[in-house]
Protein backbone atom coordinates (compact mmCIF):
# COMPACT_ATOMS: atom_id res chain seq x y z
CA UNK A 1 4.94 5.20 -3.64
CA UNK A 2 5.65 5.47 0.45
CA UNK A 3 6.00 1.95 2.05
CA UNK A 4 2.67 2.80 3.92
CA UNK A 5 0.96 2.57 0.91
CA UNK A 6 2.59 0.10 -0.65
CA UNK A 7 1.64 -2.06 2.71
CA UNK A 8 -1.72 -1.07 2.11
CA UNK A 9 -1.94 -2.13 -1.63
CA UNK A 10 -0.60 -5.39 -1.05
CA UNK A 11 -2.51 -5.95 1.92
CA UNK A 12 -5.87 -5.07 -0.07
CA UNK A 13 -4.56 -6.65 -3.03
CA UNK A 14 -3.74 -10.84 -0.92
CA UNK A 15 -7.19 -10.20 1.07
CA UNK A 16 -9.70 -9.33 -1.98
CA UNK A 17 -8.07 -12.10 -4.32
CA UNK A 18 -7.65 -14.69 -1.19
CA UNK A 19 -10.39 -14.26 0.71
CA UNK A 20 -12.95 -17.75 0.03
CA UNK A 21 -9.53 -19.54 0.86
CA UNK A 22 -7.24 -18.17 3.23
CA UNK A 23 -7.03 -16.16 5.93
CA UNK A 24 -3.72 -13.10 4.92
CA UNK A 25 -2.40 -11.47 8.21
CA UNK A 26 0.69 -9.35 8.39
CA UNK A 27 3.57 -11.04 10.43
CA UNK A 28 3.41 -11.28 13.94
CA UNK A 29 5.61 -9.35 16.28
CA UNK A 30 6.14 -12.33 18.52
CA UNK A 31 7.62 -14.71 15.75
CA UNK A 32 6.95 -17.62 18.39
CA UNK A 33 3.47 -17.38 17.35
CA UNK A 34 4.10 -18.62 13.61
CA UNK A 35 4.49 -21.89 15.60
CA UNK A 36 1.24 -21.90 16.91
CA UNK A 37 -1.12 -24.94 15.37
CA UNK A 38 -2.99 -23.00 12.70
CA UNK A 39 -7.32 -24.06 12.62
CA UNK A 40 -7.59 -22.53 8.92
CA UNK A 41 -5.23 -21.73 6.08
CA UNK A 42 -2.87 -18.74 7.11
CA UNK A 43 -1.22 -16.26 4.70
CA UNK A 44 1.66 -14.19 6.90
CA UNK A 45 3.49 -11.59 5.09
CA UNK A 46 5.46 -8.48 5.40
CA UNK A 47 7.95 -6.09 3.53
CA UNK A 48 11.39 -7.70 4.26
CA UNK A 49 13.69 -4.84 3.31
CA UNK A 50 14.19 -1.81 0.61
CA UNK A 51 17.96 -2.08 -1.38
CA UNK A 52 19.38 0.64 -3.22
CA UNK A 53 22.01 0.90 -5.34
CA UNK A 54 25.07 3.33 -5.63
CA UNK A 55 23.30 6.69 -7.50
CA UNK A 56 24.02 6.72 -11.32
CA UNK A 57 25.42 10.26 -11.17
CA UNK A 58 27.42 11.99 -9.13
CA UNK A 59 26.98 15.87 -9.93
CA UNK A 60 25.85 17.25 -6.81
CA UNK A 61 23.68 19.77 -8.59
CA UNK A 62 21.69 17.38 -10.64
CA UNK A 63 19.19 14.70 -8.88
CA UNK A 64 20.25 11.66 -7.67
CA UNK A 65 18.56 8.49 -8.82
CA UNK A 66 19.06 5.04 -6.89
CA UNK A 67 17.73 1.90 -8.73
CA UNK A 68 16.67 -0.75 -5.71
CA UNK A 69 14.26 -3.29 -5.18
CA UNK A 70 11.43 -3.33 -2.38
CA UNK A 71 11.11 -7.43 -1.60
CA UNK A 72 7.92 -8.85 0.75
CA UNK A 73 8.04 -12.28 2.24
CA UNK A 74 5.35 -14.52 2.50
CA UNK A 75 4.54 -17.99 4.73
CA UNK A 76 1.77 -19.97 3.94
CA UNK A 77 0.47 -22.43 6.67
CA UNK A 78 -2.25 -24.52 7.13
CA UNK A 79 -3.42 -27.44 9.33
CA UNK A 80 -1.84 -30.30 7.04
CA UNK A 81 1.38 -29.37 4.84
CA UNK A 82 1.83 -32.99 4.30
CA UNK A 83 0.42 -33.34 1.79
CA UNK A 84 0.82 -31.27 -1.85
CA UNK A 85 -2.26 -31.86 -3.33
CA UNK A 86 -3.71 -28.44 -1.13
CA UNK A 87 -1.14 -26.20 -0.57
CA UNK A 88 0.52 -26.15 -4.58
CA UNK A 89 -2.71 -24.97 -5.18
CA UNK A 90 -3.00 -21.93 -2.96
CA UNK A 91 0.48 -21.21 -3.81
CA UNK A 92 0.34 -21.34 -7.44
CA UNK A 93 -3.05 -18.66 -6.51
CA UNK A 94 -0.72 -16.75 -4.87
CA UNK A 95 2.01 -16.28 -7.77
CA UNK A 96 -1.20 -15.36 -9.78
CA UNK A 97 -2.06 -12.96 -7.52
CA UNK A 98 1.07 -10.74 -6.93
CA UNK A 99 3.47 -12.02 -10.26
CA UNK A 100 3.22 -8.87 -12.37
CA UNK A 101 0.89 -7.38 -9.76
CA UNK A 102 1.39 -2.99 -10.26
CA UNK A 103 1.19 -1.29 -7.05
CA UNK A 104 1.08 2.22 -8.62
CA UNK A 105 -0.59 2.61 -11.80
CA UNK A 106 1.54 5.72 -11.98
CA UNK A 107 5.17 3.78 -12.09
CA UNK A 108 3.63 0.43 -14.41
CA UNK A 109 7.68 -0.61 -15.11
CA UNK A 110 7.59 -1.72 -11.00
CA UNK A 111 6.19 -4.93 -10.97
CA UNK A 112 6.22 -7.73 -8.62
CA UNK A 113 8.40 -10.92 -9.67
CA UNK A 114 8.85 -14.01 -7.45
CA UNK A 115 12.54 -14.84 -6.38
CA UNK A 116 11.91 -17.61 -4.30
CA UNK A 117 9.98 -20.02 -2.85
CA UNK A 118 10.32 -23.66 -0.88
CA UNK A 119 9.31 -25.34 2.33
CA UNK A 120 10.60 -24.08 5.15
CA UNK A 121 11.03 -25.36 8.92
CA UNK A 122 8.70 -23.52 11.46
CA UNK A 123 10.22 -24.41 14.05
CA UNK A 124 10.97 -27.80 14.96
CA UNK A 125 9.00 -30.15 13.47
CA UNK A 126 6.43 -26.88 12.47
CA UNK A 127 6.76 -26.63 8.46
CA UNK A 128 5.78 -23.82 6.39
CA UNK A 129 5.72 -22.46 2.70
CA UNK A 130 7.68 -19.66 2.02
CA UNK A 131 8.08 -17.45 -0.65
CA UNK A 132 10.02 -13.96 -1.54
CA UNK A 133 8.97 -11.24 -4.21
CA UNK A 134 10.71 -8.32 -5.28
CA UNK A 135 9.65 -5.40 -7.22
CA UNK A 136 11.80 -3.12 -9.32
CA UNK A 137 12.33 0.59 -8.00
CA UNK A 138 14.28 3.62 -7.73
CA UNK A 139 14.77 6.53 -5.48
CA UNK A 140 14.95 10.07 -6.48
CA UNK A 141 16.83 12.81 -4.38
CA UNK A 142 16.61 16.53 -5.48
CA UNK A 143 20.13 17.88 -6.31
CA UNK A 144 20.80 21.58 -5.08
């Protein structure tokens, strides 16, 4: 699966299961702006990177296959993160949401899996929740 689609999956995948409680925009390109006073809930995400490792065989006629990871980051913010009591919720609908969520029916093994997730300083004084998923995958490269 091409990172376009895989930005499009996950896009369709936070706004259709999210979309009574919060508000799921891609990451803005002016990262001041995440410390902007939020009126509603606020879901930012993006893909964060693509790692691959070393290929498992080296014969230069034979296809090359790199295990890796694709990971996305998310950052919940709302009005009020004082308080747990509403954003646990929303995040605990998030993990719902995207742990063991299958991009591409096609490739069921690649599943999302969360690796993180905490509180995180905005900016100063500007809190947010973040998280960080990763999803299993590999990249194939046609020998000779």
């Amino acid at each position: 699966m091409e990172l376009v689609q895989l930005d499009a999956a996950i896009d369709k995948h936070l706004k259709d299961g999210l979309k009574k409680t919060v508000r799921v925009e891609n990451f803005p390109d002016d990262w001041t702006q995440l410390g902007r006073a939020v009126q509603s809930t606020m879901l930012y995400w993006g893909l964060k990177d693509e790692q691959y490792n070393e290929p498992q065989n080296f014969n230069p006629c034979a296809a090359k296959i790199q295990p890796g990871q694709v990971r996305i980051e998310l950052l919940l913010r709302k009005k009020d993160l004082r308080t747990h009591a509403t954003t646990l919720p929303i995040v605990q609908a998030v993990d719902e949401l995207l742990s063991g969520f299958v991009p591409d029916p096609e490739r069921p093994t690649e599943a999302f899996y969360q690796v993180s997730g905490g509180f995180v300083s905005v900016l100063e004084g500007i809190w947010g929740y973040a998280m960080l998923y990763a999803m299993p995958t590999r990249k194939v490269t046609r020998g000779f």
